[in-house]
C-alpha atoms as a PDB file:
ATOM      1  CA  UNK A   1       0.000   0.000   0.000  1.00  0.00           C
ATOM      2  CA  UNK A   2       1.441   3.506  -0.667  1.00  0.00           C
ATOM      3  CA  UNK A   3      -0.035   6.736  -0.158  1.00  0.00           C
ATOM      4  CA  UNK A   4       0.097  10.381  -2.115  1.00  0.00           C
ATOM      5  CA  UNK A   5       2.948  12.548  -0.783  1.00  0.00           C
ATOM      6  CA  UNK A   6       0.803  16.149   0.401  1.00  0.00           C
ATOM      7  CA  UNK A   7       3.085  19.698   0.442  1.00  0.00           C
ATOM      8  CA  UNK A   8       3.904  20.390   3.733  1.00  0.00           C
ATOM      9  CA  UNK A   9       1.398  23.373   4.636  1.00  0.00           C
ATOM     10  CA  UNK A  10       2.272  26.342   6.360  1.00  0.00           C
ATOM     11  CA  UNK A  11      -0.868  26.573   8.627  1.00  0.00           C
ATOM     12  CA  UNK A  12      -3.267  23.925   8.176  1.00  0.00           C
ATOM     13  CA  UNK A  13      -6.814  25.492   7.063  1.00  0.00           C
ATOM     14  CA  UNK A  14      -9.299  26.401   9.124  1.00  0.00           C
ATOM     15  CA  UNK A  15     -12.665  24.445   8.622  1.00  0.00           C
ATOM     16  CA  UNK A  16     -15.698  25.037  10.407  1.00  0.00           C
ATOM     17  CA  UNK A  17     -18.977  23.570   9.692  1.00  0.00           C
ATOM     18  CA  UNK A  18     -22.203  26.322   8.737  1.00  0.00           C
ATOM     19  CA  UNK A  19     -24.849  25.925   6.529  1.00  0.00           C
ATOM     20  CA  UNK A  20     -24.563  26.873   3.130  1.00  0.00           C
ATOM     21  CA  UNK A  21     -25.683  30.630   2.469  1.00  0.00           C
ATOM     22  CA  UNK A  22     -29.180  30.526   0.644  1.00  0.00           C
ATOM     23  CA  UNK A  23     -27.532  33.203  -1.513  1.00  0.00           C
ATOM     24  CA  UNK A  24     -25.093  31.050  -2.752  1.00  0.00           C
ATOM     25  CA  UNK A  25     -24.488  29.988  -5.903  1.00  0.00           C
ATOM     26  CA  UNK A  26     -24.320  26.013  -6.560  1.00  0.00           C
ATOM     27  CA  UNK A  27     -22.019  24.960  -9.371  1.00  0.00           C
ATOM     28  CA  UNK A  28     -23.909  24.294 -12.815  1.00  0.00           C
ATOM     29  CA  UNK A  29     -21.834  22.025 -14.423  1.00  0.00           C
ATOM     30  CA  UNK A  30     -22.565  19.673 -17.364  1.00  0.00           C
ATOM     31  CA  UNK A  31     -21.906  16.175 -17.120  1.00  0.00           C
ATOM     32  CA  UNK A  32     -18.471  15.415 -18.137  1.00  0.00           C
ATOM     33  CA  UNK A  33     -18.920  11.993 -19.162  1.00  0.00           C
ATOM     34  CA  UNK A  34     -21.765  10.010 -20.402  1.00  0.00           C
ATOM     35  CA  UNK A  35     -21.650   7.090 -18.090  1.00  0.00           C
ATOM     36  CA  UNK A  36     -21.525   9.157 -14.845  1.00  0.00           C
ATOM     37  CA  UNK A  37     -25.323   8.746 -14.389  1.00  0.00           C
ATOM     38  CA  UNK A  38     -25.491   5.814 -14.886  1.00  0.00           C
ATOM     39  CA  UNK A  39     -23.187   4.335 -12.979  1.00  0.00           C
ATOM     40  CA  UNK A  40     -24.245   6.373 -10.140  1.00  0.00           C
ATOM     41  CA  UNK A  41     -27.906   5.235 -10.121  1.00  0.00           C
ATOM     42  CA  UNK A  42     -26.457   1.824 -10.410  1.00  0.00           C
ATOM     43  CA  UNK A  43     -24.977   2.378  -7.611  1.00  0.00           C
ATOM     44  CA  UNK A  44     -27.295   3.355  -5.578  1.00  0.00           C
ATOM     45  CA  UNK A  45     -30.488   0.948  -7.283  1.00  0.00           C
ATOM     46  CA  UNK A  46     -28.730  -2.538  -6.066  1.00  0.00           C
ATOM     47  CA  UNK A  47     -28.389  -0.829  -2.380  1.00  0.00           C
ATOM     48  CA  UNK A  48     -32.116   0.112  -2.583  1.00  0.00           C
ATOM     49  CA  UNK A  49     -33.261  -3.433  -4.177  1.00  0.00           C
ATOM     50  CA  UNK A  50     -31.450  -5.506  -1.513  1.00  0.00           C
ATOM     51  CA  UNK A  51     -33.112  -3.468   1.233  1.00  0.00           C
ATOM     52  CA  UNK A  52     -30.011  -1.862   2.704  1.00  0.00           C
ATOM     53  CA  UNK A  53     -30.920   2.000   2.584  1.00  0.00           C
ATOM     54  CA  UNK A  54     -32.823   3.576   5.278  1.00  0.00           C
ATOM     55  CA  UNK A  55     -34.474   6.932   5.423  1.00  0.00           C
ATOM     56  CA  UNK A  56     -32.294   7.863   7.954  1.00  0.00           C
ATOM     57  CA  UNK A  57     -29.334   8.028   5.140  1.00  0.00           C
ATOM     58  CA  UNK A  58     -28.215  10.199   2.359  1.00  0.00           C
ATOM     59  CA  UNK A  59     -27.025   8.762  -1.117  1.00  0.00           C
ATOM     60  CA  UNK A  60     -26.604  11.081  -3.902  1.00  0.00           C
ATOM     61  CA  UNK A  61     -24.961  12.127  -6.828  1.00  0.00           C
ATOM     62  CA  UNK A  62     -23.440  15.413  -8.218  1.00  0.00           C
ATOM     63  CA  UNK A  63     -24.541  16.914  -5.270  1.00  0.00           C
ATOM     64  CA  UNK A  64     -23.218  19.263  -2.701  1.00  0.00           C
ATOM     65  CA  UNK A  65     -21.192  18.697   0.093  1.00  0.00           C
ATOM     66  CA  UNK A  66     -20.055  21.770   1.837  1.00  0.00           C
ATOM     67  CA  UNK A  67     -17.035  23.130   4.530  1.00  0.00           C
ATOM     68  CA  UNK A  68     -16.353  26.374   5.618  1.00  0.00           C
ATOM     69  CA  UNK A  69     -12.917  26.944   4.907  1.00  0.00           C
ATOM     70  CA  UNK A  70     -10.855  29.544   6.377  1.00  0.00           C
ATOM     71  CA  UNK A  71     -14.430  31.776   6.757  1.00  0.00           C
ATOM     72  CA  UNK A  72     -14.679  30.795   2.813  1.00  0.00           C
ATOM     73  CA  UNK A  73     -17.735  27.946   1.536  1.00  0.00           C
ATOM     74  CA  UNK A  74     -15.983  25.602  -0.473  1.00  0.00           C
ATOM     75  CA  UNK A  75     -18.613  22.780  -2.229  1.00  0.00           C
ATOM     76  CA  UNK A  76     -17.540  19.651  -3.792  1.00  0.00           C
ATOM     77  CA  UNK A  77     -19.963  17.648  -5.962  1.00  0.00           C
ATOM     78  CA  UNK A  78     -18.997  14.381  -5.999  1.00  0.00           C
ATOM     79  CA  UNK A  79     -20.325  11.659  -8.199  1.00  0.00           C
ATOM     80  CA  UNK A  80     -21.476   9.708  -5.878  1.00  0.00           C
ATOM     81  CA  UNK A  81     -21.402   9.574  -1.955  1.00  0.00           C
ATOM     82  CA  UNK A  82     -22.899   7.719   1.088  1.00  0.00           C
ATOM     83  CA  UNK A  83     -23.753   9.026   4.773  1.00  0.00           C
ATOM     84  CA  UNK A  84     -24.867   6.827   7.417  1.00  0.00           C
ATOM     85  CA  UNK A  85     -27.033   9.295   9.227  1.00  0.00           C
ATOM     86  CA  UNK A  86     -28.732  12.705   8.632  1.00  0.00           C
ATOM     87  CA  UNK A  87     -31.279  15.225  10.090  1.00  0.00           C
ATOM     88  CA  UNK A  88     -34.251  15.437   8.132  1.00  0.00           C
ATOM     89  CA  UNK A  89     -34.649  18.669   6.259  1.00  0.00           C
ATOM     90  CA  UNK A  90     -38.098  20.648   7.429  1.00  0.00           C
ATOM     91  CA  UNK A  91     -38.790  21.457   3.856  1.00  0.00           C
ATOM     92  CA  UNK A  92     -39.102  19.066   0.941  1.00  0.00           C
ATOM     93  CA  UNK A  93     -35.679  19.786  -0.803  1.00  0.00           C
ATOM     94  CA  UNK A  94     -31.892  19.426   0.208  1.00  0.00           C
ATOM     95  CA  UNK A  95     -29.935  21.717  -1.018  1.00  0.00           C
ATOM     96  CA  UNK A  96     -26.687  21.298  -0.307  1.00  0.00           C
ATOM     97  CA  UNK A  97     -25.100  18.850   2.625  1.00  0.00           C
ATOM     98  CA  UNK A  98     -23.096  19.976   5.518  1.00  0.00           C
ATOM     99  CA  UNK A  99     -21.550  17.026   8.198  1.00  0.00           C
ATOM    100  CA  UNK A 100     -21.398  17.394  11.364  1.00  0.00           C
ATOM    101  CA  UNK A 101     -23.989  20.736  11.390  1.00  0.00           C
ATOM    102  CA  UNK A 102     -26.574  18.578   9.660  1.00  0.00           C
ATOM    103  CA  UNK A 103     -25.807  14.634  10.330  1.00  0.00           C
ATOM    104  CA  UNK A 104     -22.787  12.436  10.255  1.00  0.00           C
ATOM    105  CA  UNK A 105     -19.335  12.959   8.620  1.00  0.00           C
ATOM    106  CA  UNK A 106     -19.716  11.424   4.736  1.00  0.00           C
ATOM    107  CA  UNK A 107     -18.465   8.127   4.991  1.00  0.00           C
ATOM    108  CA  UNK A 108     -17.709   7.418   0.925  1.00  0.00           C
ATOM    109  CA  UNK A 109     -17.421   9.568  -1.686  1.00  0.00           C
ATOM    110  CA  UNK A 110     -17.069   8.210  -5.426  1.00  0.00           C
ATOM    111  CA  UNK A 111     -15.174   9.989  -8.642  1.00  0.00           C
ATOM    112  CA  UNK A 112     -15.732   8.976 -12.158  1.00  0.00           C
ATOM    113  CA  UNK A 113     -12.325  10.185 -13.802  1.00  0.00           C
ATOM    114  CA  UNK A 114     -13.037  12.392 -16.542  1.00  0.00           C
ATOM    115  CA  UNK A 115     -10.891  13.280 -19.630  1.00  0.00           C
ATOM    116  CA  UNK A 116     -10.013  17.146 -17.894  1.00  0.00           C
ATOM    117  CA  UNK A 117      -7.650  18.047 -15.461  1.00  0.00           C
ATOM    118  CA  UNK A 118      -7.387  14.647 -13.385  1.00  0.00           C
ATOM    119  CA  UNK A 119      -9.160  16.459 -10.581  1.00  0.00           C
ATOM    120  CA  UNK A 120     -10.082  13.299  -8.892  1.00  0.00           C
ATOM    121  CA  UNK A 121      -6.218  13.007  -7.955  1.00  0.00           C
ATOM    122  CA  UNK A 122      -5.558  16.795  -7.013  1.00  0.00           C
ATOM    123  CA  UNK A 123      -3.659  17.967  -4.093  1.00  0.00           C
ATOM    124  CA  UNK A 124      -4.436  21.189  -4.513  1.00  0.00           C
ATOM    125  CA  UNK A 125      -4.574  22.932  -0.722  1.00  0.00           C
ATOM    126  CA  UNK A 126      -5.134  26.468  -1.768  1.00  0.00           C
ATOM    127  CA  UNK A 127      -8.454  27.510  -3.351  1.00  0.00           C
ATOM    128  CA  UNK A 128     -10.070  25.844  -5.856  1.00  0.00           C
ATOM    129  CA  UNK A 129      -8.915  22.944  -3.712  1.00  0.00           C
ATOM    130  CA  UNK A 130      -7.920  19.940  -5.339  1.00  0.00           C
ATOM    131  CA  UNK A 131     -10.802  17.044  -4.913  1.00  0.00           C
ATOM    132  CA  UNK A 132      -8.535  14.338  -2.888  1.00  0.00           C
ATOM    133  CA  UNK A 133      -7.123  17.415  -1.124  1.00  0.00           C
ATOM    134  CA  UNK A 134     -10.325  18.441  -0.263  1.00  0.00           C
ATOM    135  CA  UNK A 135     -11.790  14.883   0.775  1.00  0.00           C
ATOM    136  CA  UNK A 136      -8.890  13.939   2.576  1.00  0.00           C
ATOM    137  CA  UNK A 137      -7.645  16.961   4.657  1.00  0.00           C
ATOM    138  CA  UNK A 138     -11.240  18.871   5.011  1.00  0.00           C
ATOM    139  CA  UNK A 139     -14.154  16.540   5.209  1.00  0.00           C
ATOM    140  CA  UNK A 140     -11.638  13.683   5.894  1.00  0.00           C
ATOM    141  CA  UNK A 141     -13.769  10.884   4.277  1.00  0.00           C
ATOM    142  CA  UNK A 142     -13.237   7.931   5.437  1.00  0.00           C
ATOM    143  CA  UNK A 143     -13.066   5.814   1.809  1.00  0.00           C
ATOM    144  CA  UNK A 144     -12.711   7.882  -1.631  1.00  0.00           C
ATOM    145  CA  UNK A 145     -13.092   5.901  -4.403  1.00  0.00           C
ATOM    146  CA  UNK A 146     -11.720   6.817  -8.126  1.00  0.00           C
ATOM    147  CA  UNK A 147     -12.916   4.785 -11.395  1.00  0.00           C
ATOM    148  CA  UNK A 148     -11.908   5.327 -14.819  1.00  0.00           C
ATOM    149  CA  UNK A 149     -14.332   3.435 -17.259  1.00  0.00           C
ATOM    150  CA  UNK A 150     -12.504   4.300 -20.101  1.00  0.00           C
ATOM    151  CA  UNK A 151      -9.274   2.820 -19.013  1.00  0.00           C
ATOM    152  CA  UNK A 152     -11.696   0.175 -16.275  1.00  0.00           C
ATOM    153  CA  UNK A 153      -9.211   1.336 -13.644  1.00  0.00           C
ATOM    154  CA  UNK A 154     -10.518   1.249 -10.159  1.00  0.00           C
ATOM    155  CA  UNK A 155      -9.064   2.680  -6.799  1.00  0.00           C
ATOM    156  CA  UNK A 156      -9.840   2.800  -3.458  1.00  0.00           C
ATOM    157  CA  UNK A 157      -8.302   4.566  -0.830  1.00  0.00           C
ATOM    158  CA  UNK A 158      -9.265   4.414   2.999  1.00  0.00           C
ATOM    159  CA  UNK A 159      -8.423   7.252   5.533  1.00  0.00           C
ATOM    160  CA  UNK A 160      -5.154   6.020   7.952  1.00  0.00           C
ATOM    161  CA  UNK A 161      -3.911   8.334  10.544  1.00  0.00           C
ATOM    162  CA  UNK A 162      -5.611  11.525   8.728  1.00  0.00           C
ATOM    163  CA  UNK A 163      -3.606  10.344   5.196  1.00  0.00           C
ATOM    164  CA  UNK A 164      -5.505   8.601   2.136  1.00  0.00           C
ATOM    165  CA  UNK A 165      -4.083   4.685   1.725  1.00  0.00           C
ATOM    166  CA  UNK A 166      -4.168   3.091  -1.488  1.00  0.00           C
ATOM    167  CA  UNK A 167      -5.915  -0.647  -0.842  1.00  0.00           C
ATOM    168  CA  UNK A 168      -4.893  -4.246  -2.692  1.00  0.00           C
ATOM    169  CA  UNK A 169      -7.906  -5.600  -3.696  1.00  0.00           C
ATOM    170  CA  UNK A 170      -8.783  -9.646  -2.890  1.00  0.00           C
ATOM    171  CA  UNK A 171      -8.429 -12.341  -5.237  1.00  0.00           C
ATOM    172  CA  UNK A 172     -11.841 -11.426  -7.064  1.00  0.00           C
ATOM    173  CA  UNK A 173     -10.396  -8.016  -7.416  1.00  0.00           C
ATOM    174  CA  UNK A 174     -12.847  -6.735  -5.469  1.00  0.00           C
ATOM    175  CA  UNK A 175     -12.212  -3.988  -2.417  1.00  0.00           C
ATOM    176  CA  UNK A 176     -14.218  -4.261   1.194  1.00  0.00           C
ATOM    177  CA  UNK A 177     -15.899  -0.771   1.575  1.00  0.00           C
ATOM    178  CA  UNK A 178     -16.443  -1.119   5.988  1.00  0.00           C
ATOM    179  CA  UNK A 179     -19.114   1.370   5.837  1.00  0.00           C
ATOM    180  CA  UNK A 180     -21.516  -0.362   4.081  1.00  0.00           C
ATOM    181  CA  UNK A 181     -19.900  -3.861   4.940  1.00  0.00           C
ATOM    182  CA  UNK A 182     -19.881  -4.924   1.169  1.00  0.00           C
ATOM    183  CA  UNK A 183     -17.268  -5.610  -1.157  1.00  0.00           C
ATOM    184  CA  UNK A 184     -17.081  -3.464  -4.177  1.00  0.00           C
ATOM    185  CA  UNK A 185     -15.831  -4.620  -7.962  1.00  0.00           C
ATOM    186  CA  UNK A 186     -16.512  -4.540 -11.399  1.00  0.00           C
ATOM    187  CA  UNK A 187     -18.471  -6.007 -13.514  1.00  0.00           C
ATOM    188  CA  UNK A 188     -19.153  -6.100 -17.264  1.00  0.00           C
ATOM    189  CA  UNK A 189     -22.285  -6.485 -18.637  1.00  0.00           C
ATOM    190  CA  UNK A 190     -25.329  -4.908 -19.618  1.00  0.00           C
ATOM    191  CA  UNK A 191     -27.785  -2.299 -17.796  1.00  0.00           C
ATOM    192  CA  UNK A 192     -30.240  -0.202 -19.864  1.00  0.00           C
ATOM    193  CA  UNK A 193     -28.982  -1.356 -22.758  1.00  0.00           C
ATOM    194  CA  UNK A 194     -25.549   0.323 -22.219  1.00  0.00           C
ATOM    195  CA  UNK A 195     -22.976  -2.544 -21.657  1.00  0.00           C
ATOM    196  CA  UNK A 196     -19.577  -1.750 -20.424  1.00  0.00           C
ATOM    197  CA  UNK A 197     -17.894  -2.357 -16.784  1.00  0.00           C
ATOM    198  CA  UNK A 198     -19.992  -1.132 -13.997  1.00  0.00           C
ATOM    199  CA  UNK A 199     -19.163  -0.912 -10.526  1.00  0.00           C
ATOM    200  CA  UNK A 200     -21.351  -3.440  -8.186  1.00  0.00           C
ATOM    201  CA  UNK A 201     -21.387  -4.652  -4.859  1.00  0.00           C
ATOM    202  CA  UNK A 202     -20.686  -7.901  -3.231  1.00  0.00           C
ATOM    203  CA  UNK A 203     -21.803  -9.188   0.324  1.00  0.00           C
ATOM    204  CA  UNK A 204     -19.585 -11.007   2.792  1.00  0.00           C
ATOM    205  CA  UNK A 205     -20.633 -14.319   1.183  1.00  0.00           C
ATOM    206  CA  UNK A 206     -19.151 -13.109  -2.327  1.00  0.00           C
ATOM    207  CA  UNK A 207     -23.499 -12.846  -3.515  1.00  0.00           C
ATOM    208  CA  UNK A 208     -23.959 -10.305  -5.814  1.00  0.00           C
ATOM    209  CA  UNK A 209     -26.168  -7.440  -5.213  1.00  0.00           C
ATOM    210  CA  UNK A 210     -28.855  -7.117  -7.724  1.00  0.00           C
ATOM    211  CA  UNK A 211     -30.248  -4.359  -9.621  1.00  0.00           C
ATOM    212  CA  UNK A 212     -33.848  -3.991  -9.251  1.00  0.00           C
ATOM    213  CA  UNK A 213     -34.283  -4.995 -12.814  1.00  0.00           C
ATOM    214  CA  UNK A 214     -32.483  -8.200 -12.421  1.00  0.00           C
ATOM    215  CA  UNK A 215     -34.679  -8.833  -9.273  1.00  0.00           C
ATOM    216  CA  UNK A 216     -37.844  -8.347 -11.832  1.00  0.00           C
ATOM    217  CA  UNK A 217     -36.281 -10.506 -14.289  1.00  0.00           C
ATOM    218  CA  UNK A 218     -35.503 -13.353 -11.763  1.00  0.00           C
ATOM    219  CA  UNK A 219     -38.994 -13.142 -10.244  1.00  0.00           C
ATOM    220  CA  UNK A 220     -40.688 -13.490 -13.562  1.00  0.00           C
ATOM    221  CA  UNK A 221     -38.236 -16.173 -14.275  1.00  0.00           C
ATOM    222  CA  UNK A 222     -39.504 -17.743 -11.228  1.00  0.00           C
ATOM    223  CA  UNK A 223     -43.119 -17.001 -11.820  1.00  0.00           C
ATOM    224  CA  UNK A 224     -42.478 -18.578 -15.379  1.00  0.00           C
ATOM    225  CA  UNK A 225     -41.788 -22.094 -13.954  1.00  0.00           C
ATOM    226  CA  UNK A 226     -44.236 -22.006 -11.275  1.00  0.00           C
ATOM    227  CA  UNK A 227     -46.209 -21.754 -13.890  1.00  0.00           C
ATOM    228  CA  UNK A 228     -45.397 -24.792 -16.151  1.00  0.00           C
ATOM    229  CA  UNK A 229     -45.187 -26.550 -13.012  1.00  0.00           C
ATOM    230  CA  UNK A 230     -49.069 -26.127 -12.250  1.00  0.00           C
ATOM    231  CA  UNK A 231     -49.403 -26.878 -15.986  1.00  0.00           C
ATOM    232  CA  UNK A 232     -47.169 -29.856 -15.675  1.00  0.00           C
ATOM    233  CA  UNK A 233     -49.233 -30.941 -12.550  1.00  0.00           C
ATOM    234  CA  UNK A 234     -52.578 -29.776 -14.146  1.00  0.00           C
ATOM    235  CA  UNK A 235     -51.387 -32.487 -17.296  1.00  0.00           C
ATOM    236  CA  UNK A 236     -50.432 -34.854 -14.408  1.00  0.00           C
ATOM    237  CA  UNK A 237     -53.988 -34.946 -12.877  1.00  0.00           C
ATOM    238  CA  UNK A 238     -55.373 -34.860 -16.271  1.00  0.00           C
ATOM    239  CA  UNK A 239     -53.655 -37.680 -17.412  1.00  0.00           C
ATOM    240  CA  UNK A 240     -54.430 -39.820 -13.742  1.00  0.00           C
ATOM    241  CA  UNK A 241     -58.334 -38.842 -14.412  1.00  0.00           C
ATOM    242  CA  UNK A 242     -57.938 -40.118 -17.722  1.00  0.00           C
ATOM    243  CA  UNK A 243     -56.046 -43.566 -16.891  1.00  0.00           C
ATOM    244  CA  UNK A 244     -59.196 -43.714 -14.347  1.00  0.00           C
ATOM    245  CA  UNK A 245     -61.656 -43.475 -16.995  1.00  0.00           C
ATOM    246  CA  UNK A 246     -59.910 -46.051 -19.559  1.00  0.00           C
ATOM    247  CA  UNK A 247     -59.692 -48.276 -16.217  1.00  0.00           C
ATOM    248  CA  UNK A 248     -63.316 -47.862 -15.933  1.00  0.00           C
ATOM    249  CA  UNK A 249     -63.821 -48.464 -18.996  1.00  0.00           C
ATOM    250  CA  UNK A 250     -62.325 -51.264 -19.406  1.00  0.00           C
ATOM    251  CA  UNK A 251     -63.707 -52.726 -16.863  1.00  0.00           C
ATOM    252  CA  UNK A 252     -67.151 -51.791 -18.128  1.00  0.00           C
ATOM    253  CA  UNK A 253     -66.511 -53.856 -21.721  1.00  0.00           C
ATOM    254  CA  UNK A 254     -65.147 -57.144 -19.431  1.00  0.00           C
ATOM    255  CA  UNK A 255     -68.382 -57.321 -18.133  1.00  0.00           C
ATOM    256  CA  UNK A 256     -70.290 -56.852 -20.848  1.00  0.00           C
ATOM    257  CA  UNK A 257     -68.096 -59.468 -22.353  1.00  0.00           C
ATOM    258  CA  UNK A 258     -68.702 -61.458 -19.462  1.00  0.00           C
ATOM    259  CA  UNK A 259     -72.411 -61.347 -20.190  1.00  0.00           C
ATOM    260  CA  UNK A 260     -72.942 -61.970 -23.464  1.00  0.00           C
ATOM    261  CA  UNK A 261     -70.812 -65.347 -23.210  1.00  0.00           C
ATOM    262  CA  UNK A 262     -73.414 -65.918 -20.334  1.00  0.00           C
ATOM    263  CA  UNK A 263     -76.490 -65.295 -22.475  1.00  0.00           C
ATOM    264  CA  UNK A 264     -75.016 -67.457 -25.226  1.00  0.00           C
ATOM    265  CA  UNK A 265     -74.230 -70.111 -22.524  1.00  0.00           C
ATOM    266  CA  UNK A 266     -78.120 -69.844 -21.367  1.00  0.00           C
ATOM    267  CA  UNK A 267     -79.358 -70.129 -25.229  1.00  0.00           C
ATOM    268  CA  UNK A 268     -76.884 -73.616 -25.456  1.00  0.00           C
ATOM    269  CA  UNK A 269     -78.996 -74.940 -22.406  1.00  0.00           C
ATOM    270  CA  UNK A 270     -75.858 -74.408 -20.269  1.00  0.00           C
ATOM    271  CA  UNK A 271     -76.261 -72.548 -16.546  1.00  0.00           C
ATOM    272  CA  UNK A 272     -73.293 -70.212 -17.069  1.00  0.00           C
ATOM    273  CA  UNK A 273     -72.868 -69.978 -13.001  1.00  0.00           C
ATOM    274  CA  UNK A 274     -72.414 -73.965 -12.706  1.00  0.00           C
ATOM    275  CA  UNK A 275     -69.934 -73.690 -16.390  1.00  0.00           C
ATOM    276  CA  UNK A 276     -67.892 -71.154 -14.505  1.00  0.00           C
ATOM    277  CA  UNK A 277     -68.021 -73.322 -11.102  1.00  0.00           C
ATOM    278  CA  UNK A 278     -66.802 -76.716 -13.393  1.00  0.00           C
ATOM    279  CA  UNK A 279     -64.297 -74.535 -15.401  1.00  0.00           C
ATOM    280  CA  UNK A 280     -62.943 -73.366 -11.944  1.00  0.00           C
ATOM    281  CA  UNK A 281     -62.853 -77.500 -10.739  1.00  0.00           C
END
């Protein structure tokens, strides 16, 4: 494991934690890359379809995460983040997000590397603060991730004594995130008909997480042989009511046989009942 040499600072900032001034103006950015959004809701839909997001927490994307910053509001939008515990907002929209005024430090924050100035890697500790500066050193995040689709490079570092730590992933490749206790990897496939590597997430047992669509797909899967297996039993109990009926009648043209050997027996002058009894000697 190695870790990203920072310039030695002359005085450390000063960061305080106040809400965001309703006057202030939130970055307006365009998507720089198609696959953010995706990616993000992908994200954030196989945490939501395996039941593990509460109301409680906040999960977003391109949205703003706020320090005060030597009296100065500094906001940094990642692509995607996670935190474990918030206050609930007394109007209907969240603006911005500030930890510790308004709920619990943010726990992960996500980057999608983009083909600009590498900010994802930036130690920049003078304003506009570089983005690993910035997660590491001001809202000290405990886990900043960084994946590159176009070059399907993924990184992961974890906060050690206040300094960002690259991780070795397992065997599968995959890293263990702690705050959501799940392992997370990549994984190529397809997802609204976009197919390329996506990040997912992996329990302790190595099961994959599934999207909500994949959960719809396996239940009508599973609704699909339930029901050929009523049809299969439905043929089953047809066929058993039908081998009853040929039984029956069967049995029904034996003893019609039987009879009209009797009535010819009785027209020969020969008791059919003391024929049978002789036969049987």
């Amino acid at each position: 494991m190695s870790s990203l040499q920072m310039p030695a600072l002359a005085q450390p900032p000063q960061v305080t934690w106040t809400a965001l001034p309703d006057d202030f103006v939130l970055p307006d950015d365009p998507v720089e890359n198609i696959q953010q959004h995706p990616l993000a809701a992908a994200l954030t839909d196989a945490l939501g379809a395996a039941q593990r997001l509460r109301p409680e927490m906040l999960v977003g994307a391109n949205f703003a995460l706020v320090a005060t910053v030597n009296r100065e509001s500094v906001v940094k939008a990642p692509d995607w983040f996670y935190v474990p515990r918030v206050q609930p907002v007394t109007d209907l929209v969240r603006r911005s997000y500030t930890q510790n005024l308004q709920g619990d430090r943010v726990a992960i924050v996500m980057e999608f590397l983009s083909a600009s100035d590498n900010g994802e890697l930036s130690v920049r500790s003078t304003p506009p603060y570089g983005k690993l500066y910035f997660y590491e050193h001001i809202l000290q995040v405990p886990t900043y991730v960084i994946y590159d689709p176009g070059a399907i490079a993924l990184e992961v570092r974890c906060l050690e004594n206040q300094r960002y730590i690259v991780q070795t992933p397992d065997a599968a490749g995959r890293f263990w995130i702690p705050e959501l206790n799940l392992f997370l990897g990549l994984w190529q496939g397809e997802r609204l008909a976009q197919t390329m590597h996506w990040l997912r997430w992996w329990d302790e047992a190595g099961n994959l997480l599934l999207w909500s669509s994949e959960q719809a797909e396996q239940e009508r899967q599973r609704a699909e042989q339930e029901r050929q297996r009523a049809e299969q039993e439905r043929q089953r109990a047809e066929q058993a009511v039908q081998q009853v009926a040929q039984e029956r009648q069967r049995a029904e043209q034996e003893r019609q046989r039987a009879e009209r050997l009797a009535a010819l027996l009785r027209a020969q002058g020969i008791d059919p009942d003391s024929a049978a009894g002789t036969n049987s000697d």
